[in-house]
N, C-alpha and C. Protein backbone atom coordinates (compact mmCIF):
# COMPACT_ATOMS: atom_id res chain seq x y z
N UNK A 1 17.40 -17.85 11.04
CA UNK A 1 16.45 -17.79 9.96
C UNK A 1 15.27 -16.93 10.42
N UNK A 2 14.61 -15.98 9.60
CA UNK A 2 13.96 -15.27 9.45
C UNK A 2 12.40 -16.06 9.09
N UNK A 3 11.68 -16.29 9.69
CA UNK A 3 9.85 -16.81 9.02
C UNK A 3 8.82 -15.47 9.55
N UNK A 4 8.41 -15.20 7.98
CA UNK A 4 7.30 -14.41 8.36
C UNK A 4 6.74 -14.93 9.64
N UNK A 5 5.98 -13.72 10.50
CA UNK A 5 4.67 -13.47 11.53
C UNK A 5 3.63 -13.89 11.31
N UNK A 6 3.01 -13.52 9.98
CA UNK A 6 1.33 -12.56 9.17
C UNK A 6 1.72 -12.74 7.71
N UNK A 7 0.40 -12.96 7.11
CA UNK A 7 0.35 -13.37 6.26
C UNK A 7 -1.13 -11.65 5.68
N UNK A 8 -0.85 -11.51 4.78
CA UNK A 8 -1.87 -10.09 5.13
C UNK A 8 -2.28 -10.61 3.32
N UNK A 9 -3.67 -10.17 3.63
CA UNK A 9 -4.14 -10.64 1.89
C UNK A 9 -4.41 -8.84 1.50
N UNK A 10 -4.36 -8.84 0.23
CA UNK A 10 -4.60 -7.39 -0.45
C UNK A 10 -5.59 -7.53 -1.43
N UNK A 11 -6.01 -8.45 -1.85
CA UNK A 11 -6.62 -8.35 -2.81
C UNK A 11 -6.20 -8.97 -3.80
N UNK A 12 -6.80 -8.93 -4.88
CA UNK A 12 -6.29 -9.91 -6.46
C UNK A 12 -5.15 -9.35 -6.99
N UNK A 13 -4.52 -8.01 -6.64
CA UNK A 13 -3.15 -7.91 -6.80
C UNK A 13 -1.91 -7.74 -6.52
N UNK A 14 -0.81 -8.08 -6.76
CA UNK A 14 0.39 -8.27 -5.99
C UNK A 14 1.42 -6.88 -5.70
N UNK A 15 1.01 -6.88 -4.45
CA UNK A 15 2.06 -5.21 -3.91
C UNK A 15 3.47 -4.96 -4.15
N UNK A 16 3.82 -3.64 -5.01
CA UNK A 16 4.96 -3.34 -5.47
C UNK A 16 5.46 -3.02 -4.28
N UNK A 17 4.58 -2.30 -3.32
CA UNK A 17 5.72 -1.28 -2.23
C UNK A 17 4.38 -1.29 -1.44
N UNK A 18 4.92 -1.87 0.18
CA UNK A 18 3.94 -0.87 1.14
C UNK A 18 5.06 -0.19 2.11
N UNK A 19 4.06 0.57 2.55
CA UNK A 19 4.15 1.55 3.77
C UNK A 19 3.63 1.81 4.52
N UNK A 20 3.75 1.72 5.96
CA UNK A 20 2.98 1.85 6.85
C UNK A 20 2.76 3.18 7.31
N UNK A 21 1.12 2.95 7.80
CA UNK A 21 0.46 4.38 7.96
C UNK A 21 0.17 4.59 9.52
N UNK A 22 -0.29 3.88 10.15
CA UNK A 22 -0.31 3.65 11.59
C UNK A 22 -0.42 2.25 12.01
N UNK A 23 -0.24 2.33 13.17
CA UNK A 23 -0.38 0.62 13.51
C UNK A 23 -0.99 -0.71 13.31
N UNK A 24 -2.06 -0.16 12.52
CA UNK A 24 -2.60 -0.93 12.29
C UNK A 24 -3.71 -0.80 10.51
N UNK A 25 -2.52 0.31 9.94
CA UNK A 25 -3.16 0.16 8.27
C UNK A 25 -1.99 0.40 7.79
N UNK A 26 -1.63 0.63 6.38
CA UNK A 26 -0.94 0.30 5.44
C UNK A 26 -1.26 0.95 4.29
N UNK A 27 -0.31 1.44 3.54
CA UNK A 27 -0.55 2.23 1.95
C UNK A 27 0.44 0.71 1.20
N UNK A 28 -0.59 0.26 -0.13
CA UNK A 28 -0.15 -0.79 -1.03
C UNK A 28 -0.28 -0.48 -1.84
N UNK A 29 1.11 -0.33 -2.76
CA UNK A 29 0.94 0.14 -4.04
C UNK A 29 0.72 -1.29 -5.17
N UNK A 30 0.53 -1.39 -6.22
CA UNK A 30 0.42 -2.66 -7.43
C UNK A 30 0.69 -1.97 -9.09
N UNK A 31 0.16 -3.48 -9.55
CA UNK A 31 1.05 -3.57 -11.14
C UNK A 31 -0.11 -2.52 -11.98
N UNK A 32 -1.47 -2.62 -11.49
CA UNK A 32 -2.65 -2.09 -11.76
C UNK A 32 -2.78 -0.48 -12.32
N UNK A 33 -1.49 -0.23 -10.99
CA UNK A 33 -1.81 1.83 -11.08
C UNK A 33 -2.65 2.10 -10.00
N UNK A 34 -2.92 1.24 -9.08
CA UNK A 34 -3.64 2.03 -7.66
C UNK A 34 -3.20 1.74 -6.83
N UNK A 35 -3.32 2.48 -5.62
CA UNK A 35 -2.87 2.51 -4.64
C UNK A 35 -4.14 1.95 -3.42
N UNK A 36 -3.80 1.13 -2.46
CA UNK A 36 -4.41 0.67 -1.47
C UNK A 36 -4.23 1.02 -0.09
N UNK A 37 -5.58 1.65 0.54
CA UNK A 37 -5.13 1.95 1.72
C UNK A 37 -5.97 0.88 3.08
N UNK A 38 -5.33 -0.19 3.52
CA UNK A 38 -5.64 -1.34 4.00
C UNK A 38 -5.82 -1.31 5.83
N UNK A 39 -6.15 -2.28 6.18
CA UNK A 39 -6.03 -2.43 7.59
C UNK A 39 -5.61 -4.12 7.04
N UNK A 40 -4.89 -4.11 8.97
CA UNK A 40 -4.08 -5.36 8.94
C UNK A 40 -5.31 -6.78 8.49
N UNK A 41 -6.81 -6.28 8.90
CA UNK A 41 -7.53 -7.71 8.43
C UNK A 41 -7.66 -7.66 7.22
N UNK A 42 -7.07 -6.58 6.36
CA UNK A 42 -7.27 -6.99 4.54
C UNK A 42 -8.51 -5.64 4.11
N UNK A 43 -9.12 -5.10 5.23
CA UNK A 43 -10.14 -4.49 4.57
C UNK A 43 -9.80 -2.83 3.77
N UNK A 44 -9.86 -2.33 3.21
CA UNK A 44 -9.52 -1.67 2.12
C UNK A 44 -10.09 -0.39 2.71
N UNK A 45 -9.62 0.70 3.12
CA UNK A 45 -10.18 1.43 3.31
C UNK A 45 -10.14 2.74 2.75
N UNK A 46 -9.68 3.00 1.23
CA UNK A 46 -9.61 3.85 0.78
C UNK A 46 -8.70 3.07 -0.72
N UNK A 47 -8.98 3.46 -1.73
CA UNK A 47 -8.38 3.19 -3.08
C UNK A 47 -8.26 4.45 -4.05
N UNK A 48 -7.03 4.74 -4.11
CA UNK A 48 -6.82 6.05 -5.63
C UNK A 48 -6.01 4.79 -6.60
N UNK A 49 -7.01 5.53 -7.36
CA UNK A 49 -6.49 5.20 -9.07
C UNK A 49 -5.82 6.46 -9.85
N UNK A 50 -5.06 7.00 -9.63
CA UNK A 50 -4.14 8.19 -10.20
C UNK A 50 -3.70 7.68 -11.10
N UNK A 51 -2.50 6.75 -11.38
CA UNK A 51 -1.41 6.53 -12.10
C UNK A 51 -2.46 5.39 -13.03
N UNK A 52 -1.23 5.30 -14.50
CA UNK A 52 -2.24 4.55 -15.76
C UNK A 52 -0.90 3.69 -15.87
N UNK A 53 -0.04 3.00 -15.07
CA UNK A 53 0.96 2.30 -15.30
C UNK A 53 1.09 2.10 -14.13
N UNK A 54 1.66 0.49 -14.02
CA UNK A 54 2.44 0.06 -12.18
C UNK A 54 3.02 1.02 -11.51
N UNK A 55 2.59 1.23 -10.06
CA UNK A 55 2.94 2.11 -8.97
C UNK A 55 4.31 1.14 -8.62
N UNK A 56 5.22 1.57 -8.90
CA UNK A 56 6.56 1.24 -8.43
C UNK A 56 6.83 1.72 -6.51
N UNK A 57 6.28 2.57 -6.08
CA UNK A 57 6.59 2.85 -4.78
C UNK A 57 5.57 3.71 -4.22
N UNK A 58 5.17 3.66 -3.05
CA UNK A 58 4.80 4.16 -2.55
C UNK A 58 5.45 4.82 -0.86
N UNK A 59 5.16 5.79 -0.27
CA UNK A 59 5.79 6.26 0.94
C UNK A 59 5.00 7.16 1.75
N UNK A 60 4.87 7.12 3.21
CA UNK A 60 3.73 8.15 3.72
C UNK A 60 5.08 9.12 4.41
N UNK A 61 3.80 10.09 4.76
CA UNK A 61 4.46 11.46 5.51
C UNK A 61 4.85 10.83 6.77
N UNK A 62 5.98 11.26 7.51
CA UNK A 62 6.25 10.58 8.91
C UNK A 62 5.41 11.70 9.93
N UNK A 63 5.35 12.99 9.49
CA UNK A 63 4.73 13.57 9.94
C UNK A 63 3.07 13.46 10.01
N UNK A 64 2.57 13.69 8.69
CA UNK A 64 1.22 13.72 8.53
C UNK A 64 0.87 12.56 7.94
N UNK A 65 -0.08 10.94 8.54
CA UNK A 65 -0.17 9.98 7.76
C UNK A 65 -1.24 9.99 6.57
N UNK A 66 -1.79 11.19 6.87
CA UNK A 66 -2.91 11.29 5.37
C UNK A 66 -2.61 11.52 4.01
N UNK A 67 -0.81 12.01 4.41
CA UNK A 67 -0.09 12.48 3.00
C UNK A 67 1.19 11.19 2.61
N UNK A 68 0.99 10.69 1.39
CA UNK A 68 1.60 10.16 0.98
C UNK A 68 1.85 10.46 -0.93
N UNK A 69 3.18 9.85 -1.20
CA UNK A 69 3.68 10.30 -2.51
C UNK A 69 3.95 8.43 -2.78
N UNK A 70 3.66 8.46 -4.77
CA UNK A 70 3.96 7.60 -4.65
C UNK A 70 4.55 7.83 -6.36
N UNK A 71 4.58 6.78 -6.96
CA UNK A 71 5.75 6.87 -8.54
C UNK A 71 5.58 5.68 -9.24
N UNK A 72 5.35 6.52 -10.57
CA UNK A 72 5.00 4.82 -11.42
C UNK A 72 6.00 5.10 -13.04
N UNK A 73 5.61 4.19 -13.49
CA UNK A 73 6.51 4.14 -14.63
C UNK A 73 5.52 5.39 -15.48
């Protein structure tokens, strides 16, 4: 059996898709249309509001972590 590690809070909304950016942050996409760019204590360190419908996915560059693509309805 598998039990989560970490328990990681995001905020008041529930993540469609993350992806990790370096060791210790995270790209979180939601139902909202923005995208979250987090550290593991929850703190938010960057937010785009692009999309006007739920971000279905998000994904970073393996190369470059400042570039990421993401896709909504």
């Amino acid at each position: 059996m598998t039990l989560p590690v970490a328990s990681i809070s995001v905020g008041e909304s529930t993540c469609s898709s993350i992806s990790w950016l370096t060791d210790d942050s995270f790209a979180c996409s939601d139902a909202s249309g923005s995208i979250r760019v987090n550290t593991l204590d929850g703190v938010v360190i960057n937010r785009f509001e692009e999309h006007e419908k739920r971000v279905w996915c998000v994904d970073a560059s393996p190369v470059d972590t400042n570039t990421f693509v993401s896709a909504s309805d």
